[in-house]
Protein backbone atom coordinates (compact mmCIF):
# COMPACT_ATOMS: atom_id res chain seq x y z
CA UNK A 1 0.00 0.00 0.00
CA UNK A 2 1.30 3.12 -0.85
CA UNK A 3 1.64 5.74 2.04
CA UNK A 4 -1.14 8.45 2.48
CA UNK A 5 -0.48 12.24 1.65
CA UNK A 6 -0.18 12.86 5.08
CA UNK A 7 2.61 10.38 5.75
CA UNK A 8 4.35 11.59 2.79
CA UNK A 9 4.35 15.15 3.78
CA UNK A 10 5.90 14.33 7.47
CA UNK A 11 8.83 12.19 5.58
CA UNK A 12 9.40 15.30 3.51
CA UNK A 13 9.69 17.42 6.45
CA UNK A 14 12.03 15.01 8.72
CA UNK A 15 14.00 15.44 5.57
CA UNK A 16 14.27 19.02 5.60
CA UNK A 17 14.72 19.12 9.28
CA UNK A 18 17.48 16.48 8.91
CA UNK A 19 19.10 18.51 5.75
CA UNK A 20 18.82 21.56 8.28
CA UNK A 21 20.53 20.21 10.63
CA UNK A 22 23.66 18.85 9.01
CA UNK A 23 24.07 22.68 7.64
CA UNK A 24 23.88 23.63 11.16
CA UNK A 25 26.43 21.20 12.07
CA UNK A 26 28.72 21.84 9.71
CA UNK A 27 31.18 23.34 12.67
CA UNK A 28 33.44 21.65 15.11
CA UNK A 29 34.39 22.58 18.40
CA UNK A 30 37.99 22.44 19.44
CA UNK A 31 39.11 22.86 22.74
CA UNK A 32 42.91 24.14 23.07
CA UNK A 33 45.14 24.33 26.28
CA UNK A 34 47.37 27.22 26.22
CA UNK A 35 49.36 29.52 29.11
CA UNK A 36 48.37 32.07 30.49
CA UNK A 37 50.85 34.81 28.82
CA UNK A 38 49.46 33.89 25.42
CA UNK A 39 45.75 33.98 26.37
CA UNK A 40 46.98 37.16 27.71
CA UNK A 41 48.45 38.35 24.39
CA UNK A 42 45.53 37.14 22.48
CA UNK A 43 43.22 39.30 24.51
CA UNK A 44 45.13 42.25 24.15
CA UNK A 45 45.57 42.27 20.42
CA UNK A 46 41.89 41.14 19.83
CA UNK A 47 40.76 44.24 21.80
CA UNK A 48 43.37 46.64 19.77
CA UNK A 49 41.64 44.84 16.43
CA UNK A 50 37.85 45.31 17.81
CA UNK A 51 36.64 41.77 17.22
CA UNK A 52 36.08 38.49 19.24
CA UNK A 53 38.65 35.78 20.86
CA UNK A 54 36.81 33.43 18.94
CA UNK A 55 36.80 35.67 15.50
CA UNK A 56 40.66 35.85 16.11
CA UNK A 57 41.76 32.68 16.77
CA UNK A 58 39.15 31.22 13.71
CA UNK A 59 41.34 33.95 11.39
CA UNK A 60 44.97 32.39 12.59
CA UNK A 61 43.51 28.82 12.18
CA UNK A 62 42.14 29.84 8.21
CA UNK A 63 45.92 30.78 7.25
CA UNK A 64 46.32 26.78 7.90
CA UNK A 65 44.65 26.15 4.40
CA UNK A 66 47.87 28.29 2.73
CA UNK A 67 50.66 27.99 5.39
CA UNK A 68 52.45 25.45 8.07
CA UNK A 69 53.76 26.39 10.88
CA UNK A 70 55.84 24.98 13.03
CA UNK A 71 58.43 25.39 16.24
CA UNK A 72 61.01 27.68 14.52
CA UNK A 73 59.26 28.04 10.85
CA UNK A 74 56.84 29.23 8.61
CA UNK A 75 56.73 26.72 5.21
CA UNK A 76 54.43 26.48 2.35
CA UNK A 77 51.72 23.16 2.11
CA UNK A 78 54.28 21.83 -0.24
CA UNK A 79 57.07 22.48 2.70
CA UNK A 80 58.91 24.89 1.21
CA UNK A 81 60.44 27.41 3.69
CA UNK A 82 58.99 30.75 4.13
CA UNK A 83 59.78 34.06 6.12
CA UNK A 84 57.76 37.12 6.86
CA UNK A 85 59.11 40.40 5.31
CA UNK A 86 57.31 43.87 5.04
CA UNK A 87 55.54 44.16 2.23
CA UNK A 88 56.72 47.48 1.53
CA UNK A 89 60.36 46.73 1.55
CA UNK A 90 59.93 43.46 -0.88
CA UNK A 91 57.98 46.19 -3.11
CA UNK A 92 60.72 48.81 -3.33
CA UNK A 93 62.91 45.51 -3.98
CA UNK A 94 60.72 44.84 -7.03
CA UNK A 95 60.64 48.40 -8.42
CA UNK A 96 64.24 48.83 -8.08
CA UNK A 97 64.66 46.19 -10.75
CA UNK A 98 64.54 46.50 -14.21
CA UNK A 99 61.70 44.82 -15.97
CA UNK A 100 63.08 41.77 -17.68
CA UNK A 101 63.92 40.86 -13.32
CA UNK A 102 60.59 42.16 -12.07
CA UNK A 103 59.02 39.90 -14.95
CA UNK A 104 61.03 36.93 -13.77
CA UNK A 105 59.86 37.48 -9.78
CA UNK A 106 55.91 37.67 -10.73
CA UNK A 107 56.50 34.26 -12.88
CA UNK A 108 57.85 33.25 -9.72
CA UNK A 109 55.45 33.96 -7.29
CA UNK A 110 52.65 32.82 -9.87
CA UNK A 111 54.36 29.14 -9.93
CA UNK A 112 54.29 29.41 -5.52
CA UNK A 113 50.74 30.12 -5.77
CA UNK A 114 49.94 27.57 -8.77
CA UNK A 115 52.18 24.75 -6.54
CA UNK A 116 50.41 25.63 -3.22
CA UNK A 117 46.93 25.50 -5.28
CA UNK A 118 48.15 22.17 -6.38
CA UNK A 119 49.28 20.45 -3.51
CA UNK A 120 45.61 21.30 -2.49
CA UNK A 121 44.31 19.61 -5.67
CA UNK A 122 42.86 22.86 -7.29
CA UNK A 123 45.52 24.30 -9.51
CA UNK A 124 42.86 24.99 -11.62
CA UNK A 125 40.79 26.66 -9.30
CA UNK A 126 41.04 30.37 -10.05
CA UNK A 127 39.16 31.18 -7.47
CA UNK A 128 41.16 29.35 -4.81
CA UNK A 129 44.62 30.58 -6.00
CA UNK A 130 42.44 34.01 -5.68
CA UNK A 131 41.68 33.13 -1.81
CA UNK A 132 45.18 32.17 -1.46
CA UNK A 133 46.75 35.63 -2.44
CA UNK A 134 44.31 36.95 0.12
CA UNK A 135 44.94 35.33 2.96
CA UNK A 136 48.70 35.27 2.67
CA UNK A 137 48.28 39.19 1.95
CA UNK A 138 49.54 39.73 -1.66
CA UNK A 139 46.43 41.62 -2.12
CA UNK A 140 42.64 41.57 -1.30
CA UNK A 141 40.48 39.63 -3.61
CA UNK A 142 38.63 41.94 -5.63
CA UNK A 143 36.31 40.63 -8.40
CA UNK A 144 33.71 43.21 -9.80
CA UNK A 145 30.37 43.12 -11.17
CA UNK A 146 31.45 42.21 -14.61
CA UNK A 147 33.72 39.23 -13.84
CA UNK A 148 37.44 41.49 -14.07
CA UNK A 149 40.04 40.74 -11.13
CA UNK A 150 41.03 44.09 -9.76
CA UNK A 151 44.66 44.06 -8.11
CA UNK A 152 46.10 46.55 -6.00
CA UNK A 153 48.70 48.45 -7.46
CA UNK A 154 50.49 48.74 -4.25
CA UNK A 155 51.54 44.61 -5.02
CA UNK A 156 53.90 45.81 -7.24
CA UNK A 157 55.15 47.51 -10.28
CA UNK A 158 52.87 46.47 -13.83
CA UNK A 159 54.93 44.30 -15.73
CA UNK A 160 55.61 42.33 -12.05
CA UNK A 161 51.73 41.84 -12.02
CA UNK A 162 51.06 41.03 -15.56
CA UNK A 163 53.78 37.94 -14.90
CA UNK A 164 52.00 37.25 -11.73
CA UNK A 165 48.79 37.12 -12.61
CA UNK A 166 49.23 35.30 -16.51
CA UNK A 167 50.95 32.47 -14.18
CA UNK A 168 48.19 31.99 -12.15
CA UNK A 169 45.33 32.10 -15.31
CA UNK A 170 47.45 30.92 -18.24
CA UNK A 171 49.81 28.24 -16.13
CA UNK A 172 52.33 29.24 -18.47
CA UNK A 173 55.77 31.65 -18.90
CA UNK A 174 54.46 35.42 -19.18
CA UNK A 175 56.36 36.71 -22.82
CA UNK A 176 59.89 38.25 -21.23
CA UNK A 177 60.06 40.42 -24.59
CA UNK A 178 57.09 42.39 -23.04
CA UNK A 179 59.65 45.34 -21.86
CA UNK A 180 58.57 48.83 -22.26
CA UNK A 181 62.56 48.66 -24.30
CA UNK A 182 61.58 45.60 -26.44
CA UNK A 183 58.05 46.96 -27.16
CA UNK A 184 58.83 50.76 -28.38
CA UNK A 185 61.61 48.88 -30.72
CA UNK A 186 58.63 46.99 -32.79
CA UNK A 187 54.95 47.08 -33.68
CA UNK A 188 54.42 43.57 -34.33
CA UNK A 189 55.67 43.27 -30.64
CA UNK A 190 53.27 45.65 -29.20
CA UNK A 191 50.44 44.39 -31.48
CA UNK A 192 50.87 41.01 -29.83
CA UNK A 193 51.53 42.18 -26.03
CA UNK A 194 48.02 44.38 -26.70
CA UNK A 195 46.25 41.55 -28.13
CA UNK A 196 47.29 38.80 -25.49
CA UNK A 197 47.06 40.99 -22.01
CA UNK A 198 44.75 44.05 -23.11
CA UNK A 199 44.94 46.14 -19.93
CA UNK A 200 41.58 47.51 -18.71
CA UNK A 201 41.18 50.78 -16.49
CA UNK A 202 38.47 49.60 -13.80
CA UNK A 203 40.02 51.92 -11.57
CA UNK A 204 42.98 54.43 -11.06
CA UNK A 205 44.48 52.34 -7.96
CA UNK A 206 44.05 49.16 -9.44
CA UNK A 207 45.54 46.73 -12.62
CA UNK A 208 42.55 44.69 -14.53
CA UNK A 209 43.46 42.42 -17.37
CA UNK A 210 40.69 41.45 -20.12
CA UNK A 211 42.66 37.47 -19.56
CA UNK A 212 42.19 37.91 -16.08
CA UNK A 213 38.42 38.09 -15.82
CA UNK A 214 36.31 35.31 -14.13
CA UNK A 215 33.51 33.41 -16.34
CA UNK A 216 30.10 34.47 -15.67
CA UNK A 217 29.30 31.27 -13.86
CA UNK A 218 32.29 31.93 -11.62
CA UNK A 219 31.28 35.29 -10.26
């Protein structure tokens, strides 16, 4: 016999209860033993930032999904050994060199964020590596209403971002002829550089790349 309207609709709505409930429970509790100096130095900072012990210990636990650390060091998820500079300094590093270098350091950095992506199985994932250059602090994801990543020009000098950020899309070598030297010297050249990265003013503090634009279903 098959069951009765009524018994159907009270299945239906253990399901949705049930479904409910394992959204609600999608969280864990851990519970952490530490001294009393650091719970001291977590309360202090947390009150200079304005937001919860909870909020602030959650945001240190998130950078586990990009970084390791351990007793003595900071490594990548594919164990390569890090260290914490100012990002100002590492920028004035950057300008100071000439483009071909500065093109060869954001090819760089692209292939640490591409390895990292892929050690968590989403090299492909644009929108991971994305999360990843925000929560190590390269620069704040910023995707606007018409798909185009927007990055902060404070990361670094142009032709340092356009090597970056073709890495991280393309997976491949950005074109080291695309010098401001190499491309006033021939037309062909430019035509090519303007075809393959075609720059896009979103904004006056930011770089946006027509190749670097998310899909629509991506947004």
């Amino acid at each position: 016999m098959s069951p009765s309207p009524i018994q159907k609709s009270a299945t239906s709505a253990k399901l949705r209860s049930d479904n409910g409930r394992k959204s609600r429970d999608s969280t864990v509790v851990i519970t952490v033993r530490i001294d009393e100096d650091l719970n001291n130095n977590i309360e202090e900072v947390r009150q200079k930032l304005g937001i919860s012990k909870a909020d602030f210990i959650r945001n240190y636990l998130e950078m586990s999904k990009s970084i390791i650390k351990q007793k003595g060091s900071i490594k990548s998820l594919n164990k390569r050994d890090l260290m914490i500079v100012k990002r100002s300094y590492l920028r004035k590093l950057i300008e100071s060199s000439v483009e071909g270098e500065q093109i060869y350091l954001g090819d760089k950095l692209g292939r640490f964020i591409n390895d990292t992506a892929r050690t968590n199985g989403k090299v492909d994932d644009i929108e991971h590596k994305l999360d990843l250059c925000d929560s190590l602090g390269f620069f704040l994801r910023d995707v606007d209403t018409e798909g185009y990543i927007n990055i902060l020009k404070k990361f670094g000098p142009k032709k340092f971002v356009e090597a970056f950020i073709w890495r991280l899309f393309k997976q491949d070598e950005f074109n080291s002829k695309y010098t401001e030297e190499e491309l006033k010297g021939s037309k062909s050249l430019t035509q090519q550089y303007e075809k393959e990265i075609q720059s896009v003013n979103r904004s006056s503090s930011h770089y946006s790349f027509e190749f670097a634009k998310l899909p629509e279903k991506e947004k």
